[in-house]
PDB file of N, CA and C in Angstrom:
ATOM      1  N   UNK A   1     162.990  11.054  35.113  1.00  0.00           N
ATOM      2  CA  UNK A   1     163.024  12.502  35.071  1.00  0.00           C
ATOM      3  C   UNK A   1     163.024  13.041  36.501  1.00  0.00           C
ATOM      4  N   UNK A   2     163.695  13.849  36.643  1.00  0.00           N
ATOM      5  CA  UNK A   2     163.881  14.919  37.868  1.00  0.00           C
ATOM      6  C   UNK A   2     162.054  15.212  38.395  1.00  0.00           C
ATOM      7  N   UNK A   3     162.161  15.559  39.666  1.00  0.00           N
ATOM      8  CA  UNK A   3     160.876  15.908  40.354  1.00  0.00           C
ATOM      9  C   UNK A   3     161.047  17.633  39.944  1.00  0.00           C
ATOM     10  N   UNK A   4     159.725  17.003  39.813  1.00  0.00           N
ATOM     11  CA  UNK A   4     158.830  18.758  38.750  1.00  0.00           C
ATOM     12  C   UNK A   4     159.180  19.626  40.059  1.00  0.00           C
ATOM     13  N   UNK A   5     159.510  20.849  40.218  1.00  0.00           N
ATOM     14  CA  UNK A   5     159.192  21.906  41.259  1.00  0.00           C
ATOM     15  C   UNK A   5     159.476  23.069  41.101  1.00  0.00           C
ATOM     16  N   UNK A   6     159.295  24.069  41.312  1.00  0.00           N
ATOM     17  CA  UNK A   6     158.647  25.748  40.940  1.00  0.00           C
ATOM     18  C   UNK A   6     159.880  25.944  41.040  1.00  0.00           C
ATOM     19  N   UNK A   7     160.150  27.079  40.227  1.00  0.00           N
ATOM     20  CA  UNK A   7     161.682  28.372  39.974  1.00  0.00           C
ATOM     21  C   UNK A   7     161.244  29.310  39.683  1.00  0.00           C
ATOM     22  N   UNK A   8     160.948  30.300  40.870  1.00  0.00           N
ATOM     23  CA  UNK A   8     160.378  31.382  40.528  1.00  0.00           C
ATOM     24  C   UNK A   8     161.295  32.514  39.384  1.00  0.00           C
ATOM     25  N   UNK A   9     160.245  32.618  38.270  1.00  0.00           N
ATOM     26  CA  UNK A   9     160.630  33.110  37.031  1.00  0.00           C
ATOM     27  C   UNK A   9     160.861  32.320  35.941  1.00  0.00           C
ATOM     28  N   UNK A  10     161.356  31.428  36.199  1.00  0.00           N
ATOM     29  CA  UNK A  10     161.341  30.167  35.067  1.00  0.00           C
ATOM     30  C   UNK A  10     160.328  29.429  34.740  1.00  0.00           C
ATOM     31  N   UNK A  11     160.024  28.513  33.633  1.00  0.00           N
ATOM     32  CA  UNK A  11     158.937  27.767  32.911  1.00  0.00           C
ATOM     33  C   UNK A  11     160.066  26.358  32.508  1.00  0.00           C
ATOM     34  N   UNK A  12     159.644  25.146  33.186  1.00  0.00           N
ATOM     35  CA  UNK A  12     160.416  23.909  32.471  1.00  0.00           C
ATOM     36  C   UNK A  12     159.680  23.675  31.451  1.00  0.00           C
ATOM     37  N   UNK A  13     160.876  23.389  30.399  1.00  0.00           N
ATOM     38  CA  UNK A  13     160.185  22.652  28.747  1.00  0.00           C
ATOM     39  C   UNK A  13     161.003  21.880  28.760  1.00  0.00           C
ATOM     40  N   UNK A  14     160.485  20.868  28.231  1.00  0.00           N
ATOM     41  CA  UNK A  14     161.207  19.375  27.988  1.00  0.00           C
ATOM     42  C   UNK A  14     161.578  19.594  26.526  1.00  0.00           C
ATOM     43  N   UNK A  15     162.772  19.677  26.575  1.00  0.00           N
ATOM     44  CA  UNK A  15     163.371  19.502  24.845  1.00  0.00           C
ATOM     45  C   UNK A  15     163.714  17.993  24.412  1.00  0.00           C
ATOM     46  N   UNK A  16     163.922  18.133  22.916  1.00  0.00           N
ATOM     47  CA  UNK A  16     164.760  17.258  22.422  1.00  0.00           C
ATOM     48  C   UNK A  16     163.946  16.366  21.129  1.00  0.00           C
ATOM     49  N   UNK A  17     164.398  15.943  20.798  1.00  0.00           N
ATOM     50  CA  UNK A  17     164.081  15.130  19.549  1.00  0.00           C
ATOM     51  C   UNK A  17     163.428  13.943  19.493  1.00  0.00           C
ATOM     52  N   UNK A  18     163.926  13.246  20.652  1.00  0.00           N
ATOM     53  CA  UNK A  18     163.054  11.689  20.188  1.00  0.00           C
ATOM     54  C   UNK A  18     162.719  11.215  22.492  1.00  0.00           C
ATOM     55  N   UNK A  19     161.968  10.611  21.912  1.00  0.00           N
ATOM     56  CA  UNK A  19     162.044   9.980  23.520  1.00  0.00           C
ATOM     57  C   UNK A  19     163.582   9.729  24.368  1.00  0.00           C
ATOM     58  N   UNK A  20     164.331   9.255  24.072  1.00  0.00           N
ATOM     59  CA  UNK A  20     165.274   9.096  24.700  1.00  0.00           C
ATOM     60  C   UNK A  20     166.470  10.326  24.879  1.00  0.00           C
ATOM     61  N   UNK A  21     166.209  11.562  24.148  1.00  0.00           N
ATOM     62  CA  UNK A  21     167.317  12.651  24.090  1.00  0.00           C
ATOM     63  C   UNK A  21     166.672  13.702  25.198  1.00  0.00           C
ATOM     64  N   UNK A  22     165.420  13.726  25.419  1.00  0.00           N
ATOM     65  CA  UNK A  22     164.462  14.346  25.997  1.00  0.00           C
ATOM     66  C   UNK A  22     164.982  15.251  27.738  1.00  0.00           C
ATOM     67  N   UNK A  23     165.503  16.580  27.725  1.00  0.00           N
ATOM     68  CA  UNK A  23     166.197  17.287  28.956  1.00  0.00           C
ATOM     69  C   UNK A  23     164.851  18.362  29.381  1.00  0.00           C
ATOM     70  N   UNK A  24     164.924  18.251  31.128  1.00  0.00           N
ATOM     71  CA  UNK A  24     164.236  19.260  31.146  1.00  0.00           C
ATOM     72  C   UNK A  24     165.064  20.642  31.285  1.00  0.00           C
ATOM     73  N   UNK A  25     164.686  21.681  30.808  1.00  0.00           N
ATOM     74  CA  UNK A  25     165.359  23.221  30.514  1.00  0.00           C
ATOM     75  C   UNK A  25     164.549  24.089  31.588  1.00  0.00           C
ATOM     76  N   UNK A  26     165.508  24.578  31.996  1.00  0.00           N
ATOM     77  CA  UNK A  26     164.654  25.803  33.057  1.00  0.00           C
ATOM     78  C   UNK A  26     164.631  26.928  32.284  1.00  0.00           C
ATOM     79  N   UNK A  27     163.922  27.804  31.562  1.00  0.00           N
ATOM     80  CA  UNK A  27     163.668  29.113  30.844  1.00  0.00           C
ATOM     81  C   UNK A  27     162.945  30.062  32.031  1.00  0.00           C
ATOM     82  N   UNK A  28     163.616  31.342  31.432  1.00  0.00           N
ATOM     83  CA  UNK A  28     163.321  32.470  32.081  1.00  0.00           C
ATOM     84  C   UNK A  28     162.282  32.883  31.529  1.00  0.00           C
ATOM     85  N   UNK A  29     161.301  33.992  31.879  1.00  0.00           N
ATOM     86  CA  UNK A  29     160.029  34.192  32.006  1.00  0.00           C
ATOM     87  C   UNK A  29     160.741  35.321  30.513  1.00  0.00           C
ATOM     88  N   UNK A  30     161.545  35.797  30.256  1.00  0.00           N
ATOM     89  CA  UNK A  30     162.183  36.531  29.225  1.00  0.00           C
ATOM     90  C   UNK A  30     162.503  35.789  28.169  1.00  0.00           C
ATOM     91  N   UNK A  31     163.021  34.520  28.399  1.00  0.00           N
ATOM     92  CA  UNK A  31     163.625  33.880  27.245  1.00  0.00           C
ATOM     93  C   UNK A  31     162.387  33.143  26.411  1.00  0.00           C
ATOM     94  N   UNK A  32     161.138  33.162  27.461  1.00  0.00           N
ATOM     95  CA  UNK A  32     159.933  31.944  26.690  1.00  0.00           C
ATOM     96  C   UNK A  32     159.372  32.724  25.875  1.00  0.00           C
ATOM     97  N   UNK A  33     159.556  34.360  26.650  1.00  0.00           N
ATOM     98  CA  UNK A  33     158.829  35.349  25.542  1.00  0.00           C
ATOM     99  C   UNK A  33     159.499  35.814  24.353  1.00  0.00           C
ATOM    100  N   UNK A  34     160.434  35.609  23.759  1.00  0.00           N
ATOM    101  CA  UNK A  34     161.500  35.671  23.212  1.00  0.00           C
ATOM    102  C   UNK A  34     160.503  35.215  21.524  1.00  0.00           C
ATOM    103  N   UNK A  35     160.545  35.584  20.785  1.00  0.00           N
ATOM    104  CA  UNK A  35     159.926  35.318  19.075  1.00  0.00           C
ATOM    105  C   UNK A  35     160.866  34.311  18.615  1.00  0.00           C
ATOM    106  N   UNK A  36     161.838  33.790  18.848  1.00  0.00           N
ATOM    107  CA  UNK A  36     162.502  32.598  18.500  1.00  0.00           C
ATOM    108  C   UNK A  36     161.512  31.434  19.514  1.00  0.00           C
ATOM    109  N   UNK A  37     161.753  31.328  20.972  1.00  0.00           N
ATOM    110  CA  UNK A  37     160.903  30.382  21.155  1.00  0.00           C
ATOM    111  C   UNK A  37     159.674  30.368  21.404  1.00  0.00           C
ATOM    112  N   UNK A  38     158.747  31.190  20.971  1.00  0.00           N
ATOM    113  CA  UNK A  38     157.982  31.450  21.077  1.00  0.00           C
ATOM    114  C   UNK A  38     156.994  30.782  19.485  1.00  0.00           C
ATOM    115  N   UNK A  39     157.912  30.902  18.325  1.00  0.00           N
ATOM    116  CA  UNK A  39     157.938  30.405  17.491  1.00  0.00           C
ATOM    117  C   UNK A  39     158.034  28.563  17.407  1.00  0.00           C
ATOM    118  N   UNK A  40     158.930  28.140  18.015  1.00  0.00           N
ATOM    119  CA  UNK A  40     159.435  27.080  18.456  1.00  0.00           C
ATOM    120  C   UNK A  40     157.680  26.106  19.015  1.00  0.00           C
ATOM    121  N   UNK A  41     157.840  26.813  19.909  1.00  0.00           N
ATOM    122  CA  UNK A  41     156.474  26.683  20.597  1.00  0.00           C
ATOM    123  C   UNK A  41     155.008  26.680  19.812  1.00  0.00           C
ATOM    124  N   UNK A  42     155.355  27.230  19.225  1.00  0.00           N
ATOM    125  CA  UNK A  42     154.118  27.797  17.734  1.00  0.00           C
ATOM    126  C   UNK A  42     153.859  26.138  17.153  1.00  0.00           C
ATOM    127  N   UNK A  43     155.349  26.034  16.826  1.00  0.00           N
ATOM    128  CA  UNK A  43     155.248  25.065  15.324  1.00  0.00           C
ATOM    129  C   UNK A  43     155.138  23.558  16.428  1.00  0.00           C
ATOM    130  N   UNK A  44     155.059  23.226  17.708  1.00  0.00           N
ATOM    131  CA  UNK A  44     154.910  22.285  18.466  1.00  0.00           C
ATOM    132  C   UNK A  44     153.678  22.225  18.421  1.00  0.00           C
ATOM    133  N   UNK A  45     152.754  23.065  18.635  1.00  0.00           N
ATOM    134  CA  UNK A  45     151.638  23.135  19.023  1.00  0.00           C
ATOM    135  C   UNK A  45     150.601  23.052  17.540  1.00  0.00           C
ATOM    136  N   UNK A  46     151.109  23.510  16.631  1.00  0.00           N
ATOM    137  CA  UNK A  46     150.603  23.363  15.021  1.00  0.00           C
ATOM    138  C   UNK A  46     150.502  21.666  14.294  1.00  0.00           C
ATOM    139  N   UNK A  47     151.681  21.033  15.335  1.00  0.00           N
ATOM    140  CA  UNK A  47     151.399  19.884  15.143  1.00  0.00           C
ATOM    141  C   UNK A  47     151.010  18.795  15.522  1.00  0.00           C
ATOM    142  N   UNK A  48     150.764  18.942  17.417  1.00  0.00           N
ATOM    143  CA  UNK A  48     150.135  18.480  17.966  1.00  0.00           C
ATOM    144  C   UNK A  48     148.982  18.972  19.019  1.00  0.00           C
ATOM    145  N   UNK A  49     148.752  20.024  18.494  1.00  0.00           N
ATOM    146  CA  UNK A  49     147.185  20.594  19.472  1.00  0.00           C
ATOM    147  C   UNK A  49     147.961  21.503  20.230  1.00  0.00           C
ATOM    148  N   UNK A  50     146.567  21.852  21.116  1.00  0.00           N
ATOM    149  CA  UNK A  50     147.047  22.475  22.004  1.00  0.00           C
ATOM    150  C   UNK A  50     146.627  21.907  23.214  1.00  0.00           C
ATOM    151  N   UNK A  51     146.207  20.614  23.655  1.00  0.00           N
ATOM    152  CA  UNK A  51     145.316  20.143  24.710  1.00  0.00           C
ATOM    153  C   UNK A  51     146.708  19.183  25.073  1.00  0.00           C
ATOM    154  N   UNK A  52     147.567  18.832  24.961  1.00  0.00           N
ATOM    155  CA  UNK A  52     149.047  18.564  25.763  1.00  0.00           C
ATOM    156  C   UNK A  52     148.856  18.851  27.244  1.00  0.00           C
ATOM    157  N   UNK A  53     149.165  17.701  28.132  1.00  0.00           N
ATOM    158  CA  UNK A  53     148.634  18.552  29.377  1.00  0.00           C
ATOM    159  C   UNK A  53     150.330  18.007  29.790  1.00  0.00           C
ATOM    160  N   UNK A  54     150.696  18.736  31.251  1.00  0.00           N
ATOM    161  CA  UNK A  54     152.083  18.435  31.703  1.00  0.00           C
ATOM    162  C   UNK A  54     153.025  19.821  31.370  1.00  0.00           C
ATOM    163  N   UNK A  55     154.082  19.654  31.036  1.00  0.00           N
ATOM    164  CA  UNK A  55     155.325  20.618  31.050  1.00  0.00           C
ATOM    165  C   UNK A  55     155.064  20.826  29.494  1.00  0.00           C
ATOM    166  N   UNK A  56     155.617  22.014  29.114  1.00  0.00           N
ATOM    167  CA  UNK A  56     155.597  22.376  27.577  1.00  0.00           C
ATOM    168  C   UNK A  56     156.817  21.818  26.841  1.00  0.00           C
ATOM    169  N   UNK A  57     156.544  21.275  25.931  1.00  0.00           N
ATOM    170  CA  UNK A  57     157.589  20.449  25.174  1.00  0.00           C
ATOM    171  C   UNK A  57     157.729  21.029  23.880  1.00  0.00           C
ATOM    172  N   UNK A  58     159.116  21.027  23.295  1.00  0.00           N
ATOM    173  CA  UNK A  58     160.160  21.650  22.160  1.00  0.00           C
ATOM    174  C   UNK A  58     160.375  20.589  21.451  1.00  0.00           C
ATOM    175  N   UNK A  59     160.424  19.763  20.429  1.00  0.00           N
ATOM    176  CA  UNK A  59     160.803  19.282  19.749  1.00  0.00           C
ATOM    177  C   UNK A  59     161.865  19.670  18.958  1.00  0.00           C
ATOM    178  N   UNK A  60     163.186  19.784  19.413  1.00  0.00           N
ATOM    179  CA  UNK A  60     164.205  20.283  18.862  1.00  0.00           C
ATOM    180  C   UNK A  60     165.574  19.944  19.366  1.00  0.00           C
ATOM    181  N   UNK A  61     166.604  20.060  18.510  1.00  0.00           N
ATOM    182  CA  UNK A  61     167.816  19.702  19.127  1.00  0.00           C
ATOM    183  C   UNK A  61     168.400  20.237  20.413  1.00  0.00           C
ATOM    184  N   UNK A  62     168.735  19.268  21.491  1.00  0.00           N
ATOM    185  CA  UNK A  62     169.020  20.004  23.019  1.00  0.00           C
ATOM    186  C   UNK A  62     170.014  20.921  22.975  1.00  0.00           C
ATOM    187  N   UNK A  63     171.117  20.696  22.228  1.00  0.00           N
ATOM    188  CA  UNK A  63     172.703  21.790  22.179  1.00  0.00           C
ATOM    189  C   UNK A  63     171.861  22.671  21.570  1.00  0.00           C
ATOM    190  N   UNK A  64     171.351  22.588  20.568  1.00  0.00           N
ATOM    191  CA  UNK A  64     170.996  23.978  19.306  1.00  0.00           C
ATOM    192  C   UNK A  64     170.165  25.088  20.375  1.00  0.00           C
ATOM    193  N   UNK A  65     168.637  24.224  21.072  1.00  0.00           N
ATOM    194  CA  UNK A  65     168.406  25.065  21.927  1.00  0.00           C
ATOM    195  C   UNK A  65     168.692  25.878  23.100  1.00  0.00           C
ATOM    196  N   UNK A  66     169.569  24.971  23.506  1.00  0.00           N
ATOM    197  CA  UNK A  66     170.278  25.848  24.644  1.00  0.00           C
ATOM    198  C   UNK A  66     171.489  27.297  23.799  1.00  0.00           C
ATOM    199  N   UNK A  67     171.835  26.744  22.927  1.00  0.00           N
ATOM    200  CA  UNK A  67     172.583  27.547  22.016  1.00  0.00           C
ATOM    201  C   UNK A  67     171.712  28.649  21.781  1.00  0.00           C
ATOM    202  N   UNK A  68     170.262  28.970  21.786  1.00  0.00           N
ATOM    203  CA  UNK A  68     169.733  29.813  21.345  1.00  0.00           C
ATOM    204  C   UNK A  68     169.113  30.732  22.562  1.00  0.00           C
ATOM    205  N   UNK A  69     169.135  29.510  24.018  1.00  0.00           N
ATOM    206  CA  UNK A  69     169.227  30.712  24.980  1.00  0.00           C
ATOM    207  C   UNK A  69     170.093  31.390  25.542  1.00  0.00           C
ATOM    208  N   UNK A  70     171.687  30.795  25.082  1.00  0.00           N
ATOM    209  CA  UNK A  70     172.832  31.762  25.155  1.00  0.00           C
ATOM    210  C   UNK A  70     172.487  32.783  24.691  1.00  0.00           C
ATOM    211  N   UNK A  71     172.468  32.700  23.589  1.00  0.00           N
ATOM    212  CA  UNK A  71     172.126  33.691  22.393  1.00  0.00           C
ATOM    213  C   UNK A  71     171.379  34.665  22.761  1.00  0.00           C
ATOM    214  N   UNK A  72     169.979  34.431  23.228  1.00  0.00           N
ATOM    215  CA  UNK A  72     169.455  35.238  23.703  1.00  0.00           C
ATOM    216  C   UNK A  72     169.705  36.311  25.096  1.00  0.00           C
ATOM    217  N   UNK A  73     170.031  34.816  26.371  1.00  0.00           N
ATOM    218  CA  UNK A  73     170.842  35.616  27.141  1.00  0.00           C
ATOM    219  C   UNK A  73     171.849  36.613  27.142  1.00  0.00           C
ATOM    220  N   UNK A  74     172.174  36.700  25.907  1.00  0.00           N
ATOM    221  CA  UNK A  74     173.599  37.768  25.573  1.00  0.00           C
ATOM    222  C   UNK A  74     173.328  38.981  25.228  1.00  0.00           C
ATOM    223  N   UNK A  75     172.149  39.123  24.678  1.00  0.00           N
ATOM    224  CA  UNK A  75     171.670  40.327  24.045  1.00  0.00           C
ATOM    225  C   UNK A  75     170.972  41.221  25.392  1.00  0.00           C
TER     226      UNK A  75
END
């Protein structure tokens, strides 16, 4: 994995589905607040705690999510 380092305004989440599909995503301080991933984030944390220490992780498909910060970005 890439070396962790600050983007001011952004939050890295590690997406993806299984260990090996696993991308880090740079999100905007707009898009994390966003009720789609924010939700996303919800149902991660519903199933594994909330004591996760490191980068915030998505369990979800990498195209679909980025598809959904187009999405969002557009509006």
């Amino acid at each position: 994995m890439e070396e962790a380092r600050s983007r001011r305004g952004y939050v890295p989440v590690l997406v993806g589905k299984g260990e090996e599909d696993i991308e880090k995503i740079w999100v905007t301080i707009k898009e994390i607040q966003h009720v789609t991933i924010v939700e996303l984030l919800k149902q991660y944390a519903d199933q594994y705690g909330y004591q996760q220490q490191g980068l915030l992780r998505i369990i979800y498909d990498v195209d679909s999510f980025k598809a959904i910060l187009l999405n969002i970005s557009n509006k």
